[in-house]
Protein backbone atom coordinates (compact mmCIF):
# COMPACT_ATOMS: atom_id res chain seq x y z
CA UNK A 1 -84.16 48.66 -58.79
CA UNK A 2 -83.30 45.25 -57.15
CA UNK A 3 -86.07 42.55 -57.71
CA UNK A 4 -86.82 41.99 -53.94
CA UNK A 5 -87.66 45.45 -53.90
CA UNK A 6 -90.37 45.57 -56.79
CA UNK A 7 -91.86 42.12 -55.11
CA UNK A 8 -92.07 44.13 -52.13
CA UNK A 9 -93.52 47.06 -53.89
CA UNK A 10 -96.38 44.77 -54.98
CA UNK A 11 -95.07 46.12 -58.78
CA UNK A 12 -95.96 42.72 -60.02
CA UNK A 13 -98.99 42.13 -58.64
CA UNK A 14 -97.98 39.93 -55.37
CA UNK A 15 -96.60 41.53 -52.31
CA UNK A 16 -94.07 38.85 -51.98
CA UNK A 17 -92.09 36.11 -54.09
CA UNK A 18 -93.68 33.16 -54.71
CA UNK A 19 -90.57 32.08 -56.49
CA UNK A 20 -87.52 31.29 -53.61
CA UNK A 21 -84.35 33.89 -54.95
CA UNK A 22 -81.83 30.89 -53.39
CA UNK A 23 -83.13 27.57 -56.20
CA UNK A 24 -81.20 26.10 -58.32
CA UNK A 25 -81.25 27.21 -61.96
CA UNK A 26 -81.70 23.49 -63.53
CA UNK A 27 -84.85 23.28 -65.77
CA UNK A 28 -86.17 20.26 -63.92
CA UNK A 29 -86.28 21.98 -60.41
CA UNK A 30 -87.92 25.42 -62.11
CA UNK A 31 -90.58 23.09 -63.84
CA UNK A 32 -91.59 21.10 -60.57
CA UNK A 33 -91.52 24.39 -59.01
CA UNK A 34 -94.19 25.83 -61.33
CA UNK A 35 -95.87 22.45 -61.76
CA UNK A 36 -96.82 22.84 -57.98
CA UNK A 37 -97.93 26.21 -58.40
CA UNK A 38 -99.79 25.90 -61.66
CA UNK A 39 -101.57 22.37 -62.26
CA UNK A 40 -102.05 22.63 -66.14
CA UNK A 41 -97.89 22.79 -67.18
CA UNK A 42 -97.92 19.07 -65.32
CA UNK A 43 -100.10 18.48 -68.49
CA UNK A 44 -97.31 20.19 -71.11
CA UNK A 45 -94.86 17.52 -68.98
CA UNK A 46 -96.28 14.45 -70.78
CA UNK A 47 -95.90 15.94 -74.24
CA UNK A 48 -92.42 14.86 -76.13
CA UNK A 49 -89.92 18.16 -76.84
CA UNK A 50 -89.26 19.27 -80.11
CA UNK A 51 -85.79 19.72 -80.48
CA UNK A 52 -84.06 21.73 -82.35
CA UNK A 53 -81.02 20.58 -85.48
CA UNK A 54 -78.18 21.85 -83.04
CA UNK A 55 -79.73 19.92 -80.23
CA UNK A 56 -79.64 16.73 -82.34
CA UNK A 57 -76.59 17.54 -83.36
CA UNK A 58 -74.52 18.29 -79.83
CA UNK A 59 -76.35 15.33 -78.20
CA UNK A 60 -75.03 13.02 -81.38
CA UNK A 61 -71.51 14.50 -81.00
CA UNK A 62 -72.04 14.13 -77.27
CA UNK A 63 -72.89 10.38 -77.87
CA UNK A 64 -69.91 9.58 -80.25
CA UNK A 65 -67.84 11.06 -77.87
CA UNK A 66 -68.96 9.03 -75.57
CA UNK A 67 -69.46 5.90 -77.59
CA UNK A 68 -65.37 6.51 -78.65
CA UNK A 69 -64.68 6.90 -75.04
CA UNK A 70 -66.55 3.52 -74.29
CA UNK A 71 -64.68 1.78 -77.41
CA UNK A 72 -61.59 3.05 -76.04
CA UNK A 73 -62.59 1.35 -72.17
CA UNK A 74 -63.66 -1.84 -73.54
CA UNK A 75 -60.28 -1.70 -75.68
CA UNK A 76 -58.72 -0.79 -72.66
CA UNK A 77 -60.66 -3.32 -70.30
CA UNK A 78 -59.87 -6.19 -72.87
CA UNK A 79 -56.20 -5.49 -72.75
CA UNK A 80 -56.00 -5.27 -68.89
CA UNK A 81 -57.97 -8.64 -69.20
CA UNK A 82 -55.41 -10.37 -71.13
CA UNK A 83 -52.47 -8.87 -69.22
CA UNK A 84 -54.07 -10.35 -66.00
CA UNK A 85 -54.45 -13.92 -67.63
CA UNK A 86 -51.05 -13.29 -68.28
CA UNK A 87 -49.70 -12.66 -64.94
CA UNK A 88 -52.07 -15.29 -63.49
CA UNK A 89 -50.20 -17.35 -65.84
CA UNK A 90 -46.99 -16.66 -64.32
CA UNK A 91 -48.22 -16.71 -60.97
CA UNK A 92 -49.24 -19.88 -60.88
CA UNK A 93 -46.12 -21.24 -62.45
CA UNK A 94 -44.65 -19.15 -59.47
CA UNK A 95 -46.84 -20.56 -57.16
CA UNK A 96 -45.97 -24.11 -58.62
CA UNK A 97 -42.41 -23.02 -58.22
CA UNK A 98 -43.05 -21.97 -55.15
CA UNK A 99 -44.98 -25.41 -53.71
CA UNK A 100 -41.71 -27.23 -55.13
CA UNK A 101 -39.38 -25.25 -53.08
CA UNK A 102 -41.42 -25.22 -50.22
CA UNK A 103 -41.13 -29.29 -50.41
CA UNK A 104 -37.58 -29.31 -51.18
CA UNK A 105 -36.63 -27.17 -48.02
CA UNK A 106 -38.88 -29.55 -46.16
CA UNK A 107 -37.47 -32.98 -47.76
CA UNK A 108 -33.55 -30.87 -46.52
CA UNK A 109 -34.87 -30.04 -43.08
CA UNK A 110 -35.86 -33.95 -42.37
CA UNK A 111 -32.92 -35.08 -44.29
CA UNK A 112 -30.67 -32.42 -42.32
CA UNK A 113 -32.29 -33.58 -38.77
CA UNK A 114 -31.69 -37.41 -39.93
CA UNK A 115 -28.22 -36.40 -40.56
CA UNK A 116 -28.27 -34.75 -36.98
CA UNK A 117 -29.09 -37.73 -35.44
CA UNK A 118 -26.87 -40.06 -37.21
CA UNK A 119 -24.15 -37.68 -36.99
CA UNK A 120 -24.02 -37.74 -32.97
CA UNK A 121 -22.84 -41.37 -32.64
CA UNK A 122 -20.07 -40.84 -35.43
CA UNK A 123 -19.23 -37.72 -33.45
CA UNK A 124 -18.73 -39.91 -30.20
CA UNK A 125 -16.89 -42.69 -32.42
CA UNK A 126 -14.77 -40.17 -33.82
CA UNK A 127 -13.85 -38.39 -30.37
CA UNK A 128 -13.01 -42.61 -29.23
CA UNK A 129 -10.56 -42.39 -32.30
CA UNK A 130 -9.23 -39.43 -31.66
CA UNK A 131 -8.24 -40.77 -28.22
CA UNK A 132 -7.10 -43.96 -29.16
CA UNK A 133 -4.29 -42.38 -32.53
CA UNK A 134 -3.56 -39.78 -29.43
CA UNK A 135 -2.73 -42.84 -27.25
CA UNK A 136 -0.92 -44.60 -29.82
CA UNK A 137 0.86 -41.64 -31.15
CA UNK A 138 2.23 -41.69 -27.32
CA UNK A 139 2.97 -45.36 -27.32
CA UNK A 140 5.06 -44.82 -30.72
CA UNK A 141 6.92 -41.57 -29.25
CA UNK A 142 7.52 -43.79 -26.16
CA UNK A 143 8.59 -47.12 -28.12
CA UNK A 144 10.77 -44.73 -30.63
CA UNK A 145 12.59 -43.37 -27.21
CA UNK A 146 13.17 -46.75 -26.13
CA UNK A 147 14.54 -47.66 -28.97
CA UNK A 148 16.68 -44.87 -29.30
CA UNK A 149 17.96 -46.48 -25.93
CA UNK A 150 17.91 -50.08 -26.81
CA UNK A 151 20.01 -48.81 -30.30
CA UNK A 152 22.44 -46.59 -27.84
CA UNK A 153 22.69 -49.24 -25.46
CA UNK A 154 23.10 -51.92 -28.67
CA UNK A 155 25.96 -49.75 -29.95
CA UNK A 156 27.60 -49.26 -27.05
CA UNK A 157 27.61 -53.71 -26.50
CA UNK A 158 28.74 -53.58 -29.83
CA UNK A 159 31.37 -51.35 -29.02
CA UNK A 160 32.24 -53.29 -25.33
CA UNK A 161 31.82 -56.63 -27.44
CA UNK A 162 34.77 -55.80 -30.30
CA UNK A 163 36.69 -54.50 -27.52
CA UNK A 164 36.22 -58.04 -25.58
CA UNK A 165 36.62 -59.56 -28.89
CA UNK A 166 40.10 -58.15 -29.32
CA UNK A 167 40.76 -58.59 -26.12
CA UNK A 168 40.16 -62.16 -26.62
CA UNK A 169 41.63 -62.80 -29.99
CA UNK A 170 44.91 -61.11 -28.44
CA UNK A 171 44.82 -63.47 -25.53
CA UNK A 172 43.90 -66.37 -27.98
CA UNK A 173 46.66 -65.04 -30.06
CA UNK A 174 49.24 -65.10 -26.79
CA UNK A 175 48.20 -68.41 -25.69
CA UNK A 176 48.52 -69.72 -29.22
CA UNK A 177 52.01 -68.67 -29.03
CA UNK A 178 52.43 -69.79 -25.34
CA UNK A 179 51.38 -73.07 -26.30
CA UNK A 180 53.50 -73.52 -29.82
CA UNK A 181 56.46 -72.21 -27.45
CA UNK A 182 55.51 -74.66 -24.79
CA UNK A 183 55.36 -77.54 -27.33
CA UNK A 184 58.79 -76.39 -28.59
CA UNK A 185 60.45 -76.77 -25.81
């Protein structure tokens, strides 16, 4: 026979529960329960337990457990701790690294902008170079072709002159001889 039913049989005296068949089964909740119902246990509430050796004895194994499991955290904790000043450490020498970069790439980008500007009017005088050795590599190809001419043209006077200048030396030559003829007779 179920429980509800002898309640509802009045087998214990009450024709219904006065305890609820859903509460929890935790000590505290079944003494507040009866503390409401019967005034003097609020009385028994006050009074310190007596517990017993194996009570001691689990709660003090509970607590070393737990103290071991602390020790172990702090251990734990105190090691993350010096790990972090560690990479704090190294992150600000990064960060210093970091700041020095950062004003190296600036000091390149001014100096690379000053070169910009500077570099614009050696462009242009460069380009005005470029003209003038094209210009004068012209004049040169056009001096060397005249005198390739003026050397042709030389040669060929040359050539026109020793021709004249035989010429001449063979009239010289025949007049010499006209004139010692001449004279001899």
């Amino acid at each position: 026979m179920s429980n509800t039913v002898s309640w509802r049989s009045g087998r214990y005296g009450w024709p219904y529960p006065w305890w609820p068949t859903n509460c929890p089964k935790s000590p505290r909740f079944a003494f507040s329960f009866l503390a409401r119902r019967c005034p003097f246990l609020v009385l028994l509430q006050s009074m310190t337990p007596v517990l017993l050796p194996q009570e001691l004895e689990t709660r003090s194994l509970g607590k070393s457990v737990f103290l071991r499991r602390e020790r172990g955290v702090w251990d734990q904790l105190q090691r993350q701790k010096g790990l972090l000043a560690g990479a704090n450490e190294l992150l600000s020498a990064r960060s210093v690294e970091v700041e020095d970069l950062c004003l190296r790439c600036a000091n390149a980008k001014v100096e690379a902008a000053t070169a910009q500007t500077q570099l614009a009017p050696l462009a242009a005088q460069v380009k005005e170079l470029e003209e003038e050795l094209t210009r004068a590599v012209k004049d040169r190809n056009a001096f060397r072709g005249q005198a390739v001419e003026a050397a042709a043209s030389a040669a060929d006077l040359a050539g026109q002159l020793g021709v004249e200048q035989r010429a001449h030396q063979l009239t010289k030559g025949a007049l010499d001889e006209a004139l010692t003829a001449a004279e001899a007779s």
